[in-house]
Protein backbone atom coordinates (compact mmCIF):
# COMPACT_ATOMS: atom_id res chain seq x y z
CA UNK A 1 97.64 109.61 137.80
CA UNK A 2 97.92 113.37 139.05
CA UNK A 3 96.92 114.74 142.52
CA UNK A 4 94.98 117.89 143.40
CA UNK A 5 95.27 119.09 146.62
CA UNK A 6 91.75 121.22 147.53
CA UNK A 7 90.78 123.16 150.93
CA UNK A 8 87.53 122.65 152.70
CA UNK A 9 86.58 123.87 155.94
CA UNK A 10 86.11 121.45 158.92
CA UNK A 11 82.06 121.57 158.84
CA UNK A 12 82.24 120.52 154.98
CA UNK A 13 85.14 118.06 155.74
CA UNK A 14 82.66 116.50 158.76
CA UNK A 15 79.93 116.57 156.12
CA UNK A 16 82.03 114.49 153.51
CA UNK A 17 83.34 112.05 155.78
CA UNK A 18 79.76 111.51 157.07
CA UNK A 19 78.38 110.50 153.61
CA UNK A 20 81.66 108.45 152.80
CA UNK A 21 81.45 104.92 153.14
CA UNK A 22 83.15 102.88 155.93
CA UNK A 23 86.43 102.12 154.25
CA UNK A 24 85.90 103.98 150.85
CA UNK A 25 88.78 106.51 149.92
CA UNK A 26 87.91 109.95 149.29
CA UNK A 27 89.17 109.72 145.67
CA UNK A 28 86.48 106.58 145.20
CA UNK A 29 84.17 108.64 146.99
CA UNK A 30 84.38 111.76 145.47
CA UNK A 31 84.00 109.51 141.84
CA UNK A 32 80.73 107.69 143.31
CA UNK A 33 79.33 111.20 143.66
CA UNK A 34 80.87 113.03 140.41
CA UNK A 35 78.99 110.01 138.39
CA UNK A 36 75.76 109.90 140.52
CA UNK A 37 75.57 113.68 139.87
CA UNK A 38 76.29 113.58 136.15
CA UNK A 39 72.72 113.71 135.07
CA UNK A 40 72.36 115.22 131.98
CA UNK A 41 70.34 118.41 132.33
CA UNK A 42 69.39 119.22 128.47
CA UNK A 43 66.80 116.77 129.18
CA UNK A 44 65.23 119.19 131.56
CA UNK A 45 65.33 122.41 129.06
CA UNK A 46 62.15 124.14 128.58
CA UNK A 47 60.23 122.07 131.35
CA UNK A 48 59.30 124.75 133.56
CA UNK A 49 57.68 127.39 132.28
CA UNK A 50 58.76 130.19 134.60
CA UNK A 51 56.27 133.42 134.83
CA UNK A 52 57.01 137.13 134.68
CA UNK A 53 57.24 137.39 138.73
CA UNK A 54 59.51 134.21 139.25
CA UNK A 55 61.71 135.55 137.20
CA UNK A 56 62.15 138.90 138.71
CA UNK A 57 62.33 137.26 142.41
CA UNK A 58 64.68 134.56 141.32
CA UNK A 59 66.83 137.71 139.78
CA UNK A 60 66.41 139.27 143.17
CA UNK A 61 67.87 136.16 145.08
CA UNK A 62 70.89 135.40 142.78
CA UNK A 63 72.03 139.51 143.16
CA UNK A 64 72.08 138.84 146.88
CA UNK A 65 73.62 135.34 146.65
CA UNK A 66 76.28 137.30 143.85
CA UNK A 67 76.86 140.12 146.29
CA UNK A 68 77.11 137.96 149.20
CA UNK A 69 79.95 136.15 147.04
CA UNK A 70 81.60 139.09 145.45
CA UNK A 71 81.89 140.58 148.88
CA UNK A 72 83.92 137.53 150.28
CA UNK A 73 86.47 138.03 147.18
CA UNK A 74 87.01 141.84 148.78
CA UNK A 75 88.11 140.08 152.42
């Protein structure tokens, strides 16, 4: 088995160990999660019918939230 080394800060490292159980590893934790989140989202295509103005605002939102991120890159 390989290991990964990854970098979180100390909020998000406060936030993991607060949803990890009392005596479960992070490597058993972090596969509880990856499995519980592995829902299968082609089941969900075409369910919401999204209109002319959620589109354009949900546009608007991910050009700030791309900006926002592009920005940290730069720094």
């Amino acid at each position: 088995m390989g290991y990964k080394t990854i970098s979180v800060s100390d909020e998000i490292y406060k936030k993991l160990v607060a949803l990890k159980r009392t005596g479960e590893s992070f490597n058993t934790f972090f596969e509880r999660v990856a499995e519980k989140e592995g829902v299968d989202l082609k089941k969900f295509f075409g369910a919401w019918k999204m209109t002319d103005r959620e589109k354009r605002e949900m546009e608007k939102d991910l050009d700030k939230i791309w900006g926002a991120w592009d920005e940290s890159l730069r720094h």
